[in-house]
C-alpha atoms as a PDB file:
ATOM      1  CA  UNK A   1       0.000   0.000   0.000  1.00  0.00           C
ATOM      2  CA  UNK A   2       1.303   3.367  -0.964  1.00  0.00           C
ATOM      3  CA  UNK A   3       0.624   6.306   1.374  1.00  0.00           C
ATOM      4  CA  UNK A   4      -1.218   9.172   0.465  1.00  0.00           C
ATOM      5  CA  UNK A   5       0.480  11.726   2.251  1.00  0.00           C
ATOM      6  CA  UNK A   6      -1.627  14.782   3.959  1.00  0.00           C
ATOM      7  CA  UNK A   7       1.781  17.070   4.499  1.00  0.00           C
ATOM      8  CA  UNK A   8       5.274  16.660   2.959  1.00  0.00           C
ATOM      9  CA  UNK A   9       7.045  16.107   6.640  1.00  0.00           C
ATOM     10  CA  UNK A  10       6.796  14.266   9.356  1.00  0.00           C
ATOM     11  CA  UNK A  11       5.229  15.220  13.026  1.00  0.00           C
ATOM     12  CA  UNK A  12       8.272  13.911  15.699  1.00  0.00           C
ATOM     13  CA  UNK A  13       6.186  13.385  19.206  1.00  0.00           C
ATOM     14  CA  UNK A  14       9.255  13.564  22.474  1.00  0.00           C
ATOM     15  CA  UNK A  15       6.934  12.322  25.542  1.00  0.00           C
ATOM     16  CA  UNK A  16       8.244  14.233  28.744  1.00  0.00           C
ATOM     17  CA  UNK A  17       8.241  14.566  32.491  1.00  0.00           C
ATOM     18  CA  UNK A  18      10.514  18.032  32.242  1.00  0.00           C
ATOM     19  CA  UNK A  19       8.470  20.368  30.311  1.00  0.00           C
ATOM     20  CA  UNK A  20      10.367  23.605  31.551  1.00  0.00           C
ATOM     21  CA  UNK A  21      13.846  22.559  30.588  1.00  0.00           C
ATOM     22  CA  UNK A  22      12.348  21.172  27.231  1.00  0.00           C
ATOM     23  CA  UNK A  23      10.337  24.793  26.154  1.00  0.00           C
ATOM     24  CA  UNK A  24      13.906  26.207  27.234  1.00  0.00           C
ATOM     25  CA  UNK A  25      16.037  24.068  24.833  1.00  0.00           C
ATOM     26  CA  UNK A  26      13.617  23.837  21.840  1.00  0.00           C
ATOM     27  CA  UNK A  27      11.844  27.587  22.258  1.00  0.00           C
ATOM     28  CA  UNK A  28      14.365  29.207  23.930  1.00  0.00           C
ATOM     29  CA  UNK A  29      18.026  27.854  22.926  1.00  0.00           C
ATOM     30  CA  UNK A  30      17.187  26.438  19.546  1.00  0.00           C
ATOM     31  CA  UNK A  31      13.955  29.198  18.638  1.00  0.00           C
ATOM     32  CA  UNK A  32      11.874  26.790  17.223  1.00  0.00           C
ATOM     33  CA  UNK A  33       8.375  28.949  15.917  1.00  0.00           C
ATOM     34  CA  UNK A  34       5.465  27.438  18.426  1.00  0.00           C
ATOM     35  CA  UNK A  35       2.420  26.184  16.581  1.00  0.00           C
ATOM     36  CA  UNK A  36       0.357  26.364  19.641  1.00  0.00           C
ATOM     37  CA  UNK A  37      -0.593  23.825  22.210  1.00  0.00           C
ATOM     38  CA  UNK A  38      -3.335  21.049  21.868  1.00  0.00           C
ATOM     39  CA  UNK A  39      -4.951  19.636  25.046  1.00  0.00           C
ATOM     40  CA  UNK A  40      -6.350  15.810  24.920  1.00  0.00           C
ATOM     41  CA  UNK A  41      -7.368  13.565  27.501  1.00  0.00           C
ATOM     42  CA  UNK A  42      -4.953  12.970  29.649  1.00  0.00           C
ATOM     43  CA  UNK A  43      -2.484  15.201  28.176  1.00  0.00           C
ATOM     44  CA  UNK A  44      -1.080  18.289  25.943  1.00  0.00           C
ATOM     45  CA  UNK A  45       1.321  18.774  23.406  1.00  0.00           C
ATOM     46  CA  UNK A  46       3.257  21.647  22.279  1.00  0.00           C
ATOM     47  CA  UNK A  47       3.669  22.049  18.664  1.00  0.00           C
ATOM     48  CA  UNK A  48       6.644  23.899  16.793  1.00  0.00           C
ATOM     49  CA  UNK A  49       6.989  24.178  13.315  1.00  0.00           C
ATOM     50  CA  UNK A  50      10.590  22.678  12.222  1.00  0.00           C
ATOM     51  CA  UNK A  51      10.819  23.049   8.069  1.00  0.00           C
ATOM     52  CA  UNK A  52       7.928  21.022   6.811  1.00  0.00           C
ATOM     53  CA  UNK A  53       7.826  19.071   9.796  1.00  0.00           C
ATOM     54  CA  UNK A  54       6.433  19.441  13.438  1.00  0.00           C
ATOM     55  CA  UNK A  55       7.964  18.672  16.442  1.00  0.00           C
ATOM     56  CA  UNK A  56       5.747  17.777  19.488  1.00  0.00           C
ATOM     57  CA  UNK A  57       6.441  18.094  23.514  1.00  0.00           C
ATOM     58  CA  UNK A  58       4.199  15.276  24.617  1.00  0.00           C
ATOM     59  CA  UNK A  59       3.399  15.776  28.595  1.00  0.00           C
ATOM     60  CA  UNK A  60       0.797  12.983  30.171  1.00  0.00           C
ATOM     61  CA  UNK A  61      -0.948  13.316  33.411  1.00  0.00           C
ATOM     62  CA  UNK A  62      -0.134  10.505  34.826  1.00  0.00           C
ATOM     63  CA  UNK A  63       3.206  11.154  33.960  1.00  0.00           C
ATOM     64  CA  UNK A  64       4.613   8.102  32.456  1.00  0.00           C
ATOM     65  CA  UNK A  65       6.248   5.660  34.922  1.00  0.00           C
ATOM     66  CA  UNK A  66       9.570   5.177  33.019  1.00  0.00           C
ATOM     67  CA  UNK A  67      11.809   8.175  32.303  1.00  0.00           C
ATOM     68  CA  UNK A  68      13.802   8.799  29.543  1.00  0.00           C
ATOM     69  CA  UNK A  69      16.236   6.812  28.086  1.00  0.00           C
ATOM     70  CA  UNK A  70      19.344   9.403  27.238  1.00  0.00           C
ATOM     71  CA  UNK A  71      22.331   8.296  25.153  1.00  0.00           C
ATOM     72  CA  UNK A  72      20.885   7.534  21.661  1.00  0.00           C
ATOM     73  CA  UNK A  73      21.184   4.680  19.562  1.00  0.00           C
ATOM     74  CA  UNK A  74      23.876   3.376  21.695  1.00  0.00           C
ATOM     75  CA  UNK A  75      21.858   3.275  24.971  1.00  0.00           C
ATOM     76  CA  UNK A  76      18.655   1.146  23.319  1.00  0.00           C
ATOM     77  CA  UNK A  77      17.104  -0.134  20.007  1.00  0.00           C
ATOM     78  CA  UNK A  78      14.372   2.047  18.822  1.00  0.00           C
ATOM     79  CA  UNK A  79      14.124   5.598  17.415  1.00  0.00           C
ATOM     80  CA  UNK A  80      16.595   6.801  19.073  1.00  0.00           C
ATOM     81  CA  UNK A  81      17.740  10.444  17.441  1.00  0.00           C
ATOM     82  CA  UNK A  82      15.929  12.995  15.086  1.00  0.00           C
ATOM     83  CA  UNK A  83      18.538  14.732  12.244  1.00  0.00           C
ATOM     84  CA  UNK A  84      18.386  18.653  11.285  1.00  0.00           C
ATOM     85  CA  UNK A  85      20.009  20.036   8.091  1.00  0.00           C
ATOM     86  CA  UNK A  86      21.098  23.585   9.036  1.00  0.00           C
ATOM     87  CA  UNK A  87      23.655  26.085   7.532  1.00  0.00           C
ATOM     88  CA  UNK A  88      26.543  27.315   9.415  1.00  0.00           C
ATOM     89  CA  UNK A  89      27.143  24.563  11.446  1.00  0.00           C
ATOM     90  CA  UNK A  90      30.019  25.280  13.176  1.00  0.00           C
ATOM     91  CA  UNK A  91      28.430  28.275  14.542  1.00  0.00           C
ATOM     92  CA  UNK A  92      25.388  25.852  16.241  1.00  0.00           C
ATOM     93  CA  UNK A  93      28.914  24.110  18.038  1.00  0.00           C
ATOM     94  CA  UNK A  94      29.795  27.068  18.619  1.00  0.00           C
ATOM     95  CA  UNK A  95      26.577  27.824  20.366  1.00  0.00           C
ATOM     96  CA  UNK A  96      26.145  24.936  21.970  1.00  0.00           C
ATOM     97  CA  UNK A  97      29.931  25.131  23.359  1.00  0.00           C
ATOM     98  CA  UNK A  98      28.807  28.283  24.987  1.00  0.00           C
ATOM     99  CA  UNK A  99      25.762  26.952  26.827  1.00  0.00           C
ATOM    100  CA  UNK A 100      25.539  24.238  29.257  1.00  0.00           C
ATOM    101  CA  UNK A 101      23.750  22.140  27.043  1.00  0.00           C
ATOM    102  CA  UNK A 102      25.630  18.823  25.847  1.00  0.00           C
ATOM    103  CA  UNK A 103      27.418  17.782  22.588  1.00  0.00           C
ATOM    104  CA  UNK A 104      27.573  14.106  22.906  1.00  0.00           C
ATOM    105  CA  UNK A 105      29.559  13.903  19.790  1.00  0.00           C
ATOM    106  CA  UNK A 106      31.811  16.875  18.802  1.00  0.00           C
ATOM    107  CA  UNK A 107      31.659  18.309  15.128  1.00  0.00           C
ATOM    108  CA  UNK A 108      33.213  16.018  12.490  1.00  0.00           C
ATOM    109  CA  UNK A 109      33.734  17.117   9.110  1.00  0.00           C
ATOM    110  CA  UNK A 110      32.689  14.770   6.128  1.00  0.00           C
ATOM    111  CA  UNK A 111      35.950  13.160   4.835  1.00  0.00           C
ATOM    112  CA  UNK A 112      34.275  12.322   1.020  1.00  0.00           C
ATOM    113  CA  UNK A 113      32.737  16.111   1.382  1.00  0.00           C
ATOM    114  CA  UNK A 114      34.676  18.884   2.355  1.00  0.00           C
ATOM    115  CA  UNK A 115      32.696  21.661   3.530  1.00  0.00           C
ATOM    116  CA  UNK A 116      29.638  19.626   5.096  1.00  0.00           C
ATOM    117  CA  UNK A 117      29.636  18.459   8.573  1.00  0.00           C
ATOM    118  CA  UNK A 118      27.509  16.819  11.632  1.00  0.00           C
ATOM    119  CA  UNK A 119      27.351  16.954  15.419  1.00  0.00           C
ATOM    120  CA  UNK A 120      25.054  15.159  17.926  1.00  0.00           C
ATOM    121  CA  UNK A 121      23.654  17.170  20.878  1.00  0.00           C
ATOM    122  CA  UNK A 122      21.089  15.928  23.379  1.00  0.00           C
ATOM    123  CA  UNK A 123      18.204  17.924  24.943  1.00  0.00           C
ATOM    124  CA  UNK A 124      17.563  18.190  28.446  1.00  0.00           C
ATOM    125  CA  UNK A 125      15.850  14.979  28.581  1.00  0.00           C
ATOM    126  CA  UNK A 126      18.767  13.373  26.965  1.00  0.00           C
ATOM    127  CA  UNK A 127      17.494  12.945  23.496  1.00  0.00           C
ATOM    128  CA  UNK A 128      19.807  13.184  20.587  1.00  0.00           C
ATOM    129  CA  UNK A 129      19.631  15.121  17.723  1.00  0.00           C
ATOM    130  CA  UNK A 130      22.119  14.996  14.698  1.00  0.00           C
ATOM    131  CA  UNK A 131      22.763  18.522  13.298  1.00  0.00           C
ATOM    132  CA  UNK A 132      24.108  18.120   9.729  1.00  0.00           C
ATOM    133  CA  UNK A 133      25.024  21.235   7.529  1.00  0.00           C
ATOM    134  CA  UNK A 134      27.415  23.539   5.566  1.00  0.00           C
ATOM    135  CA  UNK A 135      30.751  24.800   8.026  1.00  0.00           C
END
């Protein structure tokens, strides 16, 4: 079965028990543009727009009895990071060298691409993102 796609992205749901820190890193640090939030049973969700693509701050109430599990792909099978294209990537290390959030794997230029680079950060819940992008 082929899908029949409403929108051209994808909407990324991160369930969490530390709202605060996680409005600070994605509204704050990173200025992602907030769509608004959406209350449900049991829940809400923040949205922010991120290219064609959403990106969703999942709180439930219970809160979920397991936390987080930080350290990406190497800490547990699963989805495990989320990947940005940006421009001027060494000034996001940059930025991220100057705040106390964490690079968990230090900018690395492409060997076959001169030029391009990536980085992995995690968020305050200790979800990692791979930042790709021009130097």
């Amino acid at each position: 079965m082929q899908l029949d796609l409403l929108s051209p992205g994808i909407e990324v749901g991160l369930v969490t028990t530390n709202l605060d820190a996680m409005v600070a890193f994605y509204e704050g640090f990173l200025e992602l543009e907030p769509q608004g939030v959406i209350d449900f049973p049991g829940g809400s969700q923040r949205r922010y727009s991120l290219g064609g693509s959403v990106l969703k701050l999942v709180t439930y109430e219970p809160a979920p009895p397991a936390p987080a599990a930080p350290g990406g792909g190497r800490a547990q099978a699963g989805i495990r990071y989320f990947t940005i294209g940006v421009s001027n990537l060494r000034g996001m290390a940059d930025a991220f060298a100057a705040s106390d959030y964490q690079v968990v794997e230090p900018l690395t230029e492409f060997a076959p691409v001169p030029g391009m680079g990536w980085m992995f950060v995690a968020d305050p819940d200790g979800n990692w993102i791979e930042l790709f992008g021009t130097l």
